[in-house]
PDB file of N, CA and C in Angstrom:
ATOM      1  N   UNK A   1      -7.079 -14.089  -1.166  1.00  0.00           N
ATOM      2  CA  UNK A   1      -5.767 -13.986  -0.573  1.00  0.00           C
ATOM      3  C   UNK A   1      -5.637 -12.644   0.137  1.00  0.00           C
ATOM      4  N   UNK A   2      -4.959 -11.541  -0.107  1.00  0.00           N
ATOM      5  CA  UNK A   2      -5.470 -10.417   0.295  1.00  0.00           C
ATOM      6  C   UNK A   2      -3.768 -10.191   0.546  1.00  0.00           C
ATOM      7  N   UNK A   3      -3.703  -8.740   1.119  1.00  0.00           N
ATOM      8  CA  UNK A   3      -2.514  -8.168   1.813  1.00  0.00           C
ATOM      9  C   UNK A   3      -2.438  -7.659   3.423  1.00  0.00           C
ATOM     10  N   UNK A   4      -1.789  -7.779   3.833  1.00  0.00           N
ATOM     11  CA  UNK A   4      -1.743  -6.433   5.112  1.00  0.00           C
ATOM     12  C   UNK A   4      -0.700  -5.525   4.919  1.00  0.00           C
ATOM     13  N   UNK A   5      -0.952  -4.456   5.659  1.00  0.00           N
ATOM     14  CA  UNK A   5      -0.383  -3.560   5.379  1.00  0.00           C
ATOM     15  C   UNK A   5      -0.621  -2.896   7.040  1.00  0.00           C
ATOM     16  N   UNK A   6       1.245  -2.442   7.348  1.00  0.00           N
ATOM     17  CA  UNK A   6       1.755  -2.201   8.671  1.00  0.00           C
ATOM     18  C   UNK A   6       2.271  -0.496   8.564  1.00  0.00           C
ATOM     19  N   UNK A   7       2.394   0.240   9.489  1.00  0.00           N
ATOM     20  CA  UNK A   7       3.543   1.011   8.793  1.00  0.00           C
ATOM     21  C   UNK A   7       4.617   0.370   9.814  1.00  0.00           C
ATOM     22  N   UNK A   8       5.619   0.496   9.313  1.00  0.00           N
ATOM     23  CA  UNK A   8       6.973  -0.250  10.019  1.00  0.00           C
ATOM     24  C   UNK A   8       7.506   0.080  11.533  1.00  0.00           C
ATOM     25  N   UNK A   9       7.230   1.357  11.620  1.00  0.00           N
ATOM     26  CA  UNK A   9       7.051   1.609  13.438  1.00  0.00           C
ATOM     27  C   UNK A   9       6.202   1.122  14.151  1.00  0.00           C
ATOM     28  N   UNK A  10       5.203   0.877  13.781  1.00  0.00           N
ATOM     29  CA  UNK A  10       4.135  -0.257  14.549  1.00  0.00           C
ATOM     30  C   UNK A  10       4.236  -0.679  15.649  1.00  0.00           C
ATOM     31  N   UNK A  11       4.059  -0.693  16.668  1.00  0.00           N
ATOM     32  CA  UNK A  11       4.637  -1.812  18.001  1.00  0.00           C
ATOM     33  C   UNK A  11       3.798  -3.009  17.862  1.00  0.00           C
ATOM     34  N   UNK A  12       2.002  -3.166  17.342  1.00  0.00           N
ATOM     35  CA  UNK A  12       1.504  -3.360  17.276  1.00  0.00           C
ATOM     36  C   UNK A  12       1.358  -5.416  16.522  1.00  0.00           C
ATOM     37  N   UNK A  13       1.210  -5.749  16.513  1.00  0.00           N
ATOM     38  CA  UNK A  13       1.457  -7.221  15.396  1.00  0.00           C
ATOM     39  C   UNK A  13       0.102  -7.238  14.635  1.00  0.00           C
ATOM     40  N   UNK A  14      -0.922  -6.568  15.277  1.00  0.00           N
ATOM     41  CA  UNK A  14      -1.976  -5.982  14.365  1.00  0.00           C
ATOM     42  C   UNK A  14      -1.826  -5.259  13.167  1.00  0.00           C
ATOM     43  N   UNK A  15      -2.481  -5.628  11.828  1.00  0.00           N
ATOM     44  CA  UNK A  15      -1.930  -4.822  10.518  1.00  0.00           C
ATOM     45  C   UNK A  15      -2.960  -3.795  11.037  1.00  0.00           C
ATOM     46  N   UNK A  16      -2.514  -2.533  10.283  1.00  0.00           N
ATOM     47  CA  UNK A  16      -3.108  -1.050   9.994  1.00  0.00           C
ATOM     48  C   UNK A  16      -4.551  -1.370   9.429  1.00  0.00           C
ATOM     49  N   UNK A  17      -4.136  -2.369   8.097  1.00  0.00           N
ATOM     50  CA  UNK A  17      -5.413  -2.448   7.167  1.00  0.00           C
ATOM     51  C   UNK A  17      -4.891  -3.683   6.332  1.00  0.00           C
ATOM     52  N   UNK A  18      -6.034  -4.436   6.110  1.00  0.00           N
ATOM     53  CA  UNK A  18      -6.138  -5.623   5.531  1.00  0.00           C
ATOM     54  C   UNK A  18      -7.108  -5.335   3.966  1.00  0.00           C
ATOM     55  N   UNK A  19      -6.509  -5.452   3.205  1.00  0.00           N
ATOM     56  CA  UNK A  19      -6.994  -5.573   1.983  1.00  0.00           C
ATOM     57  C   UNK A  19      -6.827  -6.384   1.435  1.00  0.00           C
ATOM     58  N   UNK A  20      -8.554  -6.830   0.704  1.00  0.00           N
ATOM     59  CA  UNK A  20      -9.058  -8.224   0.150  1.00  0.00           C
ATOM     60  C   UNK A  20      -8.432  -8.368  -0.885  1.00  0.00           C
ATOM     61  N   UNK A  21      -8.711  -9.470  -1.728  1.00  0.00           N
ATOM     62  CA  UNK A  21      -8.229 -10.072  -2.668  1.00  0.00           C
ATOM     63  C   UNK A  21      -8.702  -9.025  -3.966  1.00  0.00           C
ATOM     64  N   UNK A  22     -10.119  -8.732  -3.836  1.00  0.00           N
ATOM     65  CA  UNK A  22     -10.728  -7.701  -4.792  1.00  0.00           C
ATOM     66  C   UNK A  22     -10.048  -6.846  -4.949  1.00  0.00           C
ATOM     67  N   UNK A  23     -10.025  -5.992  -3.322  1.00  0.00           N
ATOM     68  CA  UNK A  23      -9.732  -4.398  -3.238  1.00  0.00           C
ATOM     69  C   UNK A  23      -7.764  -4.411  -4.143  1.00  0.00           C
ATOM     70  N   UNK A  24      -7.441  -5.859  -3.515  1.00  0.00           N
ATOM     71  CA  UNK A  24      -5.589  -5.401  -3.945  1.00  0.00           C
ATOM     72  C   UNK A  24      -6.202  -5.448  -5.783  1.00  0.00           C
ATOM     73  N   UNK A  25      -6.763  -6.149  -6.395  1.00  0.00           N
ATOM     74  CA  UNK A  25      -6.684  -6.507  -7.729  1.00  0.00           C
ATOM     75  C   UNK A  25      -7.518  -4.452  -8.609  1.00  0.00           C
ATOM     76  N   UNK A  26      -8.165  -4.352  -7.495  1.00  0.00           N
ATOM     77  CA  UNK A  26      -8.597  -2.791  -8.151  1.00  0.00           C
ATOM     78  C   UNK A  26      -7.143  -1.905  -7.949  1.00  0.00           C
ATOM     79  N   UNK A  27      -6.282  -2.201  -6.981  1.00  0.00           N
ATOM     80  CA  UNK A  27      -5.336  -1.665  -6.764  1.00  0.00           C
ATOM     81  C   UNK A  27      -3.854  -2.202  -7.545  1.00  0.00           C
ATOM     82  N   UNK A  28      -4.131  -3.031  -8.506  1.00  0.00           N
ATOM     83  CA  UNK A  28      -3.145  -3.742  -8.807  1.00  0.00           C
ATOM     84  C   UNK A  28      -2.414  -2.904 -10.457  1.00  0.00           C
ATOM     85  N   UNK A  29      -3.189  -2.452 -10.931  1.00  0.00           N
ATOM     86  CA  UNK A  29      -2.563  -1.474 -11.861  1.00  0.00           C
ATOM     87  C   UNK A  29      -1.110  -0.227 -11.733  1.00  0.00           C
ATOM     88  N   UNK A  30      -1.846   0.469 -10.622  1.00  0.00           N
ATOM     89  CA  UNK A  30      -1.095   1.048 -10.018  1.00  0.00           C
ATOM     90  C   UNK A  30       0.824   0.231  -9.472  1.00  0.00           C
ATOM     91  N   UNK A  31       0.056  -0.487  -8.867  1.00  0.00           N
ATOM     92  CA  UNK A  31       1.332  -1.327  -7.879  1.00  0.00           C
ATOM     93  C   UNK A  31       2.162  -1.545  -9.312  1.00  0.00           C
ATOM     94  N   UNK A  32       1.556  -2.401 -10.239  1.00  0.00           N
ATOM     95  CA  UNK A  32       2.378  -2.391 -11.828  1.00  0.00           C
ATOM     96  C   UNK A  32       3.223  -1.402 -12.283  1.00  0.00           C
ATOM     97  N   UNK A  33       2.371   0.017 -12.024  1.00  0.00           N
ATOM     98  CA  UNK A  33       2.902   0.921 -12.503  1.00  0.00           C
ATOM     99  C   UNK A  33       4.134   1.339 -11.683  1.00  0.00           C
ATOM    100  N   UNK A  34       3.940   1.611 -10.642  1.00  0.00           N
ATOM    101  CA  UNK A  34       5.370   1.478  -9.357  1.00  0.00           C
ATOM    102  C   UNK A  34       5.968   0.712  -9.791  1.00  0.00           C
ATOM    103  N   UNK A  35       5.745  -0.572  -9.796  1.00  0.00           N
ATOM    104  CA  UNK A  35       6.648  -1.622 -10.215  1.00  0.00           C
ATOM    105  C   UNK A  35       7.748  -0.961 -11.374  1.00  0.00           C
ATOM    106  N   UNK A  36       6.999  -0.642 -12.841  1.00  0.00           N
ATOM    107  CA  UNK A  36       7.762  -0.006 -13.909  1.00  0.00           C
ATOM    108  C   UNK A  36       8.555   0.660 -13.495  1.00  0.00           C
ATOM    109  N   UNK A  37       8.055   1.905 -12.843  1.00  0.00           N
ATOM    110  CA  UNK A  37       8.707   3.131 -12.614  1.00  0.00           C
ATOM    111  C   UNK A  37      10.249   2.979 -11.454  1.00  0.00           C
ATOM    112  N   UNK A  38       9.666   1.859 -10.743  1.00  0.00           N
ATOM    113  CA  UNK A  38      10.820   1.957  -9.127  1.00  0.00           C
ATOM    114  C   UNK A  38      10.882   0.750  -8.871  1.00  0.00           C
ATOM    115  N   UNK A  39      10.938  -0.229  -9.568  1.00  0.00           N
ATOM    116  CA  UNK A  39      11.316  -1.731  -9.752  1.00  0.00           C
ATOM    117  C   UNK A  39      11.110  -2.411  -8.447  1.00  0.00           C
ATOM    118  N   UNK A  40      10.170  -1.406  -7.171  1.00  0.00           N
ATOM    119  CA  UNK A  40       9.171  -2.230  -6.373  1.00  0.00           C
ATOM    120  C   UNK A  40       8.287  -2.932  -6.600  1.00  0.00           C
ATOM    121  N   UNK A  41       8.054  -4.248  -6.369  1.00  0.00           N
ATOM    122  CA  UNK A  41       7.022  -4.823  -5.994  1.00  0.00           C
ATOM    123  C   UNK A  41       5.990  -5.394  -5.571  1.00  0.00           C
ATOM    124  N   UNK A  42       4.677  -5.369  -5.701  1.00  0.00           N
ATOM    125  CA  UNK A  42       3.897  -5.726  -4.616  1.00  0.00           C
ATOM    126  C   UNK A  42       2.840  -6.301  -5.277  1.00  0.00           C
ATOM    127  N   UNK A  43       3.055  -7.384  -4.132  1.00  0.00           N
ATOM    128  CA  UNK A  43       1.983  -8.495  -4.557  1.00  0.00           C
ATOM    129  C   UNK A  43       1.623  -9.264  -3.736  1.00  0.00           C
ATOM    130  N   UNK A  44       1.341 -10.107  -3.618  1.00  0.00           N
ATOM    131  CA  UNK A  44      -0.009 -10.930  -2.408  1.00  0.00           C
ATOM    132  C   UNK A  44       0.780 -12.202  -1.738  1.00  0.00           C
ATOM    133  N   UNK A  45       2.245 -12.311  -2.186  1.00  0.00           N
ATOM    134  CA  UNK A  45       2.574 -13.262  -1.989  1.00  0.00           C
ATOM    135  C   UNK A  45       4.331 -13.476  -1.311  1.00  0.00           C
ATOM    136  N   UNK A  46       4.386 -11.923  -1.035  1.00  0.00           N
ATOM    137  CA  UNK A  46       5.858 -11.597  -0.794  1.00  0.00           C
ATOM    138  C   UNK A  46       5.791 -10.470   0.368  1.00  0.00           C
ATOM    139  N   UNK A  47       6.767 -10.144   1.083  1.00  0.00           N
ATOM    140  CA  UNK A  47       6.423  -9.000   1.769  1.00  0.00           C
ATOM    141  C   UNK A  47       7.807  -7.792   0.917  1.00  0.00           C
ATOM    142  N   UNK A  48       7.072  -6.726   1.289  1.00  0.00           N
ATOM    143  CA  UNK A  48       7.595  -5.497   0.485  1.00  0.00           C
ATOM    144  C   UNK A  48       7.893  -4.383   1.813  1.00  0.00           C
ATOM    145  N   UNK A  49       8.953  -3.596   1.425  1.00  0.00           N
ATOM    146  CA  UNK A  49       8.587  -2.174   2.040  1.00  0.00           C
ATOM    147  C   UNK A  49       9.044  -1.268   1.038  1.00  0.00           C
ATOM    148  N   UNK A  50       7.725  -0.512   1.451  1.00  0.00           N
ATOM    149  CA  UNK A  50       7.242   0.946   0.169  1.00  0.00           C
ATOM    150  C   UNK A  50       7.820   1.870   1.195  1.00  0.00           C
ATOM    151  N   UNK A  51       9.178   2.784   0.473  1.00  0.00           N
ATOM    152  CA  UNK A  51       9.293   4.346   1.358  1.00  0.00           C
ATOM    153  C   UNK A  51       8.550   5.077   0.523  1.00  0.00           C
ATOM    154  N   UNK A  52       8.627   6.557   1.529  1.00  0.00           N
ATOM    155  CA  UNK A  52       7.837   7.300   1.457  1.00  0.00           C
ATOM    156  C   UNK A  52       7.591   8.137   0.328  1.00  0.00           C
ATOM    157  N   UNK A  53       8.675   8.147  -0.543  1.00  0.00           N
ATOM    158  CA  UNK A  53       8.676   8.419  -1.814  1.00  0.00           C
ATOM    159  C   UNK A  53       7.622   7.717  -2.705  1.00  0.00           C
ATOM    160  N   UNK A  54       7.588   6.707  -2.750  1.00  0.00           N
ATOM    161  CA  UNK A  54       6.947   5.613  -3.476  1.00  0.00           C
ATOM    162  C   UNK A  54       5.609   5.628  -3.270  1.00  0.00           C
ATOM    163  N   UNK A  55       5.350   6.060  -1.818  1.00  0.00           N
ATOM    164  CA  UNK A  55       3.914   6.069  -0.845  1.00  0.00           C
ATOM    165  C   UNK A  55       3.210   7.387  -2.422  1.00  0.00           C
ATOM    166  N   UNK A  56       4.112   8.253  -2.115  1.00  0.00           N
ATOM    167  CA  UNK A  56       3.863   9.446  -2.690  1.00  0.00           C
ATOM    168  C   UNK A  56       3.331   9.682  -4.366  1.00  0.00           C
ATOM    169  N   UNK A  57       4.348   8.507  -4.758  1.00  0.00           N
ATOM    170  CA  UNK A  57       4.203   8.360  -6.215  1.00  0.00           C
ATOM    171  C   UNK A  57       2.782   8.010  -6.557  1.00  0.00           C
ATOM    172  N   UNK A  58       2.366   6.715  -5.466  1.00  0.00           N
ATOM    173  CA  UNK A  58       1.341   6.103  -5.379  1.00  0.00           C
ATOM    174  C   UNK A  58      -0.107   6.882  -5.484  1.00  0.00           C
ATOM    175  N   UNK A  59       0.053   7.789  -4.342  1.00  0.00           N
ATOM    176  CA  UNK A  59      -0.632   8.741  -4.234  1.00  0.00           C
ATOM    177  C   UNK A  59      -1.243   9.732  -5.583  1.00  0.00           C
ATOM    178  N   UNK A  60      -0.003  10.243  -5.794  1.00  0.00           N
ATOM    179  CA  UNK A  60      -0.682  10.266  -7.170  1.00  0.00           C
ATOM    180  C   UNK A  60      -0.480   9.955  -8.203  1.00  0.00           C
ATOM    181  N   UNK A  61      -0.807   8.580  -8.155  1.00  0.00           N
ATOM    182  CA  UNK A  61      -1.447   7.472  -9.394  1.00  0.00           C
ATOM    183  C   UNK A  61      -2.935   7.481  -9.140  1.00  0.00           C
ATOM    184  N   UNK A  62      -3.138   6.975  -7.818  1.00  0.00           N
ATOM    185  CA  UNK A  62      -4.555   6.692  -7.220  1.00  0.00           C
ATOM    186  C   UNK A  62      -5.881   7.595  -7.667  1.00  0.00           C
ATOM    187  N   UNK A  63      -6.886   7.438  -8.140  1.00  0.00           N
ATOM    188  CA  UNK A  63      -7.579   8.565  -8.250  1.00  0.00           C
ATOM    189  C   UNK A  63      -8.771   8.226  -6.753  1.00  0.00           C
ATOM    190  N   UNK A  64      -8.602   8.787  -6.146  1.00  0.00           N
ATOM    191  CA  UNK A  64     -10.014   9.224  -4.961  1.00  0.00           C
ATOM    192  C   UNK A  64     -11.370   8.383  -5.376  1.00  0.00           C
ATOM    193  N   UNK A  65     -11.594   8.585  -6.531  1.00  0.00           N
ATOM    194  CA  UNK A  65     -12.848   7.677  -6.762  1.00  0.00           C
ATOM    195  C   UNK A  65     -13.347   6.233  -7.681  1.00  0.00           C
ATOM    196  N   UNK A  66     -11.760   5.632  -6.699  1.00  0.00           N
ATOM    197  CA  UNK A  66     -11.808   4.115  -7.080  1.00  0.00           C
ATOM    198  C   UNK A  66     -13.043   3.511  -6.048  1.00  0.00           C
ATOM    199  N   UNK A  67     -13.094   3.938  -4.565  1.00  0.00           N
ATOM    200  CA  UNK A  67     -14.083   3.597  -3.607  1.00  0.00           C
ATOM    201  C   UNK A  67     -13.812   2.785  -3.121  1.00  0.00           C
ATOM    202  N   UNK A  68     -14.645   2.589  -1.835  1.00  0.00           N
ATOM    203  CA  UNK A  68     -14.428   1.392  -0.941  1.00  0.00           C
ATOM    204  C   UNK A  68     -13.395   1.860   0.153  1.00  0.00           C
ATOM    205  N   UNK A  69     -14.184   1.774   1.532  1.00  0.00           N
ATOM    206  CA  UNK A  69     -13.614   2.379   2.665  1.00  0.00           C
ATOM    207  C   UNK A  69     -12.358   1.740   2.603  1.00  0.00           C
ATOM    208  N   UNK A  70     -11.881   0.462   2.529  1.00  0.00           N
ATOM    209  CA  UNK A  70     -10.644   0.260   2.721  1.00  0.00           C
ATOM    210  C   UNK A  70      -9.894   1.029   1.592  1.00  0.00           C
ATOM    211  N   UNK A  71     -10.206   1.307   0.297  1.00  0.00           N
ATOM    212  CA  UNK A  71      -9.092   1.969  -0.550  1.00  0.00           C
ATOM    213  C   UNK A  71      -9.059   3.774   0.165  1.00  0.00           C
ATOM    214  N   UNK A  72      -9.664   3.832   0.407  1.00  0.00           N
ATOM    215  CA  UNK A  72      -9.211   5.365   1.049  1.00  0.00           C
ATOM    216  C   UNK A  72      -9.036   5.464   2.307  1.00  0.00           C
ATOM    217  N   UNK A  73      -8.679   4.006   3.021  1.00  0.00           N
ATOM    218  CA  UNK A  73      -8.458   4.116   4.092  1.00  0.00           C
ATOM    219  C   UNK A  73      -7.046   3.600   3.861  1.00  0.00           C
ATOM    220  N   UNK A  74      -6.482   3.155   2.565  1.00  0.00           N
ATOM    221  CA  UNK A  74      -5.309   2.914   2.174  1.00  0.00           C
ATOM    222  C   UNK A  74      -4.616   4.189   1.609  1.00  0.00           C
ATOM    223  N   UNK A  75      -5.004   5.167   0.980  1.00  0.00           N
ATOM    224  CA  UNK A  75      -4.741   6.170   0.806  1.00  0.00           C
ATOM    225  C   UNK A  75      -4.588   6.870   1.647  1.00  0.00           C
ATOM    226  N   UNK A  76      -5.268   7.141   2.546  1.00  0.00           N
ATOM    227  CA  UNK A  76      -4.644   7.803   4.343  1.00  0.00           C
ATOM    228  C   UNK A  76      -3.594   7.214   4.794  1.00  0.00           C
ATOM    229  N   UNK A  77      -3.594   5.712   4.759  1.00  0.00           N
ATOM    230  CA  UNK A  77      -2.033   5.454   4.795  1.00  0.00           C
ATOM    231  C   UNK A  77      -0.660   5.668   4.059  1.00  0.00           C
ATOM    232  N   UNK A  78      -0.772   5.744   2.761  1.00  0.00           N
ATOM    233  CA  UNK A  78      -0.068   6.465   2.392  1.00  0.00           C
ATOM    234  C   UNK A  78       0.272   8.072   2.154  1.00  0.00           C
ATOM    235  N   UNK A  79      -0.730   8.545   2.444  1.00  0.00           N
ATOM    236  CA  UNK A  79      -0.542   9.751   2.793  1.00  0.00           C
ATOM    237  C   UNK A  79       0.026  10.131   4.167  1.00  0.00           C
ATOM    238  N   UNK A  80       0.154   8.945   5.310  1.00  0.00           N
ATOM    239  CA  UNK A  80       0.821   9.295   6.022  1.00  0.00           C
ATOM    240  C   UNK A  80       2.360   9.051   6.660  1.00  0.00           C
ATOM    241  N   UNK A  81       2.466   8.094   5.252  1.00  0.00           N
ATOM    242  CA  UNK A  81       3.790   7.435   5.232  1.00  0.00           C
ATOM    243  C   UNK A  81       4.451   8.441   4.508  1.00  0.00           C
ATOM    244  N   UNK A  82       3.866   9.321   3.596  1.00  0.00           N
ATOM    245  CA  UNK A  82       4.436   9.972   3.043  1.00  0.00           C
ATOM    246  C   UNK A  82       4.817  11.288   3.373  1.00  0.00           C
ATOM    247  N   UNK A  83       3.964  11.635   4.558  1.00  0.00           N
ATOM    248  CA  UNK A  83       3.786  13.344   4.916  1.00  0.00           C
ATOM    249  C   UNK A  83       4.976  12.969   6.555  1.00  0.00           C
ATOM    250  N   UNK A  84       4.929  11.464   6.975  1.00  0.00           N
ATOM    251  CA  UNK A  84       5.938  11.675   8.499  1.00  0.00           C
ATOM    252  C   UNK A  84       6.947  10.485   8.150  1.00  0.00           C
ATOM    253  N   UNK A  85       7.381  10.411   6.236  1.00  0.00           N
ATOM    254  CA  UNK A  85       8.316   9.740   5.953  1.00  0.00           C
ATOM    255  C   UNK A  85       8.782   8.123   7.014  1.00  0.00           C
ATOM    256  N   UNK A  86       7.374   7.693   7.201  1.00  0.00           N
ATOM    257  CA  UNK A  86       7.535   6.397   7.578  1.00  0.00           C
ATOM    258  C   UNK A  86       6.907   5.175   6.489  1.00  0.00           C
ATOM    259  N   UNK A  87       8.211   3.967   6.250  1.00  0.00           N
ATOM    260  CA  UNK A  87       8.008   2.977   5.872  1.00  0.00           C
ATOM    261  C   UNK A  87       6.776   2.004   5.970  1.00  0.00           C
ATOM    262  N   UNK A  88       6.342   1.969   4.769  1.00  0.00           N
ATOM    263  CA  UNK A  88       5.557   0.591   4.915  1.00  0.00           C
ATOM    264  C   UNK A  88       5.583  -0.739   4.716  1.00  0.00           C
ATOM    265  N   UNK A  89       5.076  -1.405   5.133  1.00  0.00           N
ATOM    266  CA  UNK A  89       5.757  -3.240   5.498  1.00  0.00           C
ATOM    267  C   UNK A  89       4.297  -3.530   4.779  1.00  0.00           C
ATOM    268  N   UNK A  90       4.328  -4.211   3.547  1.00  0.00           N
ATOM    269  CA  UNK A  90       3.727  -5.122   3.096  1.00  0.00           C
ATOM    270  C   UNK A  90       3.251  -6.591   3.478  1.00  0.00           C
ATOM    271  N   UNK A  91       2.750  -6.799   3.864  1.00  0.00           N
ATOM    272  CA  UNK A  91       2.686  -8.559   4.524  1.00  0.00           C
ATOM    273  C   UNK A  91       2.144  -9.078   3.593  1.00  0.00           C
ATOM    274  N   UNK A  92       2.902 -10.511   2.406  1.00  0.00           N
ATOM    275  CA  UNK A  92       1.955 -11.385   1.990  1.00  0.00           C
ATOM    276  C   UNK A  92       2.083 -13.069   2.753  1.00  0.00           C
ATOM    277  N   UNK A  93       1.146 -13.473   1.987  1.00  0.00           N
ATOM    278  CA  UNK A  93       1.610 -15.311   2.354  1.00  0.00           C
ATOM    279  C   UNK A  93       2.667 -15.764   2.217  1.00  0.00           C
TER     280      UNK A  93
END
């Protein structure tokens, strides 16, 4: 199944980054933990938007050496949602 992931200024209809079904499930602890903490959710089957706060929280939850170009190419995205306080648009099915 997988996700995309936009940042919300986008002009683009192209996602930023597409993450697999794997990469979201290595990433899915975290999203839980957001979930607890900021009663956001994200999951594969809804669309979400994460502000930049949340980007941030995320950030550091994440540790750097989960791997896999798309997870730190997801982490640049939130690091940049978080550093020029732009929204992210979740895309699921």
């Amino acid at each position: 199944m997988g996700i995309e992931i936009k940042l919300e200024q986008q002009t683009t209809e192209e996602p930023y980054l597409n993450l697999s079904h794997t990469e979201f499930n290595i990433l899915l602890p975290y999203f839980n933990q957001l979930q607890i903490k900021t009663g956001v959710i994200i999951d594969e089957y809804s669309d979400t938007k994460l502000y930049p706060e949340h980007s941030k929280f995320l950030i550091d939850l994440i540790n750097e050496n989960i791997g896999g170009e798309n997870i730190n190419t997801f982490i640049s995205l939130l690091n940049k949602s978080s550093q020029e306080l732009v929204n992210l648009l979740f895309i699921g099915d």
